[in-house]
Protein backbone atom coordinates (compact mmCIF):
# COMPACT_ATOMS: atom_id res chain seq x y z
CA UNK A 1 -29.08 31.35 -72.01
CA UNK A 2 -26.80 29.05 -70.19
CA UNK A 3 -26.81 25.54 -68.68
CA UNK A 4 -24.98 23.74 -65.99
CA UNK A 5 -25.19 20.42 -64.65
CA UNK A 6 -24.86 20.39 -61.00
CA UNK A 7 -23.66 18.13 -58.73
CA UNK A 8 -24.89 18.04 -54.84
CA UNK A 9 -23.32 15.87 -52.09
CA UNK A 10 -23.90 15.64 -48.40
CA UNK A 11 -27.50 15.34 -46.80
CA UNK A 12 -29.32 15.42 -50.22
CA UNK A 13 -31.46 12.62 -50.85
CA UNK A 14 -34.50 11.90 -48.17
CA UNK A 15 -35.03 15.25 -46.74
CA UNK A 16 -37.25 17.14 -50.27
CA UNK A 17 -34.02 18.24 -51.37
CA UNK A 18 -35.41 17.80 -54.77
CA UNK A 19 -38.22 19.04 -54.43
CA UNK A 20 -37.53 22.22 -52.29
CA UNK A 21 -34.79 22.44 -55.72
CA UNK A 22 -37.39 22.55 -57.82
CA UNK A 23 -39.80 25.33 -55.59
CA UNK A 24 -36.68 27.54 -55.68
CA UNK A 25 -35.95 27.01 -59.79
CA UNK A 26 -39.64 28.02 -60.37
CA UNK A 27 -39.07 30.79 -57.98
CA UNK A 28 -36.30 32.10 -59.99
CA UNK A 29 -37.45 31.11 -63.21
CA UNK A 30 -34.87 28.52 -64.07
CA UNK A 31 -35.91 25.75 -65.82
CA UNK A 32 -33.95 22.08 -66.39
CA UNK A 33 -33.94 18.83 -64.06
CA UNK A 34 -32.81 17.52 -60.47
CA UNK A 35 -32.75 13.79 -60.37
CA UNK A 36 -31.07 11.50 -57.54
CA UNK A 37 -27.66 9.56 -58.22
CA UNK A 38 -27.62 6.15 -56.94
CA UNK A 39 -24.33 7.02 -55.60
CA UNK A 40 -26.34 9.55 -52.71
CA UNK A 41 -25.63 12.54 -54.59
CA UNK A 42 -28.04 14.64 -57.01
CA UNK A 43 -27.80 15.99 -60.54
CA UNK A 44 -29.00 19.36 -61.21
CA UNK A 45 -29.63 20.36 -64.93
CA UNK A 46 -30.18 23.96 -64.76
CA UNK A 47 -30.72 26.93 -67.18
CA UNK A 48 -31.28 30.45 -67.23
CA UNK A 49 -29.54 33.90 -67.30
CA UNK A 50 -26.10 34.01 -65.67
CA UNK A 51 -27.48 36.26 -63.03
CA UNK A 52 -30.08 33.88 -62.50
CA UNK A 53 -28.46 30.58 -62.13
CA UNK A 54 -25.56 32.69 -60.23
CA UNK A 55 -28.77 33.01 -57.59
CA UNK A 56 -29.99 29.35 -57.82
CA UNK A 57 -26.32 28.17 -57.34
CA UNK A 58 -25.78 30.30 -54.43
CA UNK A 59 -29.14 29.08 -53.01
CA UNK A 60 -28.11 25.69 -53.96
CA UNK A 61 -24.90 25.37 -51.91
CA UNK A 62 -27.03 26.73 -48.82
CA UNK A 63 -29.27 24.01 -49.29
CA UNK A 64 -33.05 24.98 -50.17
CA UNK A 65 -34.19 22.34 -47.50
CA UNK A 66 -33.20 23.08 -43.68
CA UNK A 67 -33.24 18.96 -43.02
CA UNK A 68 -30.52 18.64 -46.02
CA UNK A 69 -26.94 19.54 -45.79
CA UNK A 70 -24.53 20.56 -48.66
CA UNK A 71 -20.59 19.04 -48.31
CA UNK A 72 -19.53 19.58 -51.76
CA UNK A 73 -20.67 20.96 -55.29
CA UNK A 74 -19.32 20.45 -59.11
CA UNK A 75 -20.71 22.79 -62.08
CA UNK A 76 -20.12 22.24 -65.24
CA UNK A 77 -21.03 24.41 -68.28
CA UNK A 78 -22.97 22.04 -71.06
CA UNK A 79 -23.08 23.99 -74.70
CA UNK A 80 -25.67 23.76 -77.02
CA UNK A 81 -27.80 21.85 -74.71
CA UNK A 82 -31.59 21.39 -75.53
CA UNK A 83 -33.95 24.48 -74.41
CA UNK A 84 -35.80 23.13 -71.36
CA UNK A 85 -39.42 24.85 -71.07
CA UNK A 86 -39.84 23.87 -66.87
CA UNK A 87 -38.30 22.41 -64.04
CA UNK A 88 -38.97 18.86 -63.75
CA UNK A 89 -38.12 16.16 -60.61
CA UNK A 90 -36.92 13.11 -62.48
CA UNK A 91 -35.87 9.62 -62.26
């Protein structure tokens, strides 16, 4: 099990970008967080199987919402991080 925290700019907050983030997490059976930054860009905590989050990334950078756009994306691994049991819109 792995987890990365993701970081989204562009077109990300106002068009369901979190919540078309979390259809396609549940989809793939990833589980974690995606919460808006006040900065205009959103945090993705996400965990799964490599093959799996390889997916959601992939899906991620495409952006899951056709009215959002994707400029720009940071992943970073976080260790021994907390077993998340769903996928959760927060803040």
């Amino acid at each position: 099990m792995e987890t990365k925290e993701i970081t989204v700019t562009g077109l990300v907050q106002g068009v369901g970008f979190r919540w078309t983030t979390q259809m396609l997490a549940n989809e793939l059976g990833i589980k974690g967080t995606v919460k808006n930054n006040m900065d205009g860009s959103v945090t993705i905590i996400a965990q799964g199987d490599a093959l799996k989050l390889a997916q959601f990334l992939s899906k991620v950078k495409a952006s899951p919402t056709p009215a959002g756009r994707v400029d720009h994306i940071e992943v970073k691994d976080l260790p021994d991080q907390k077993l998340f049991h769903s996928f959760n819109v927060v803040g």
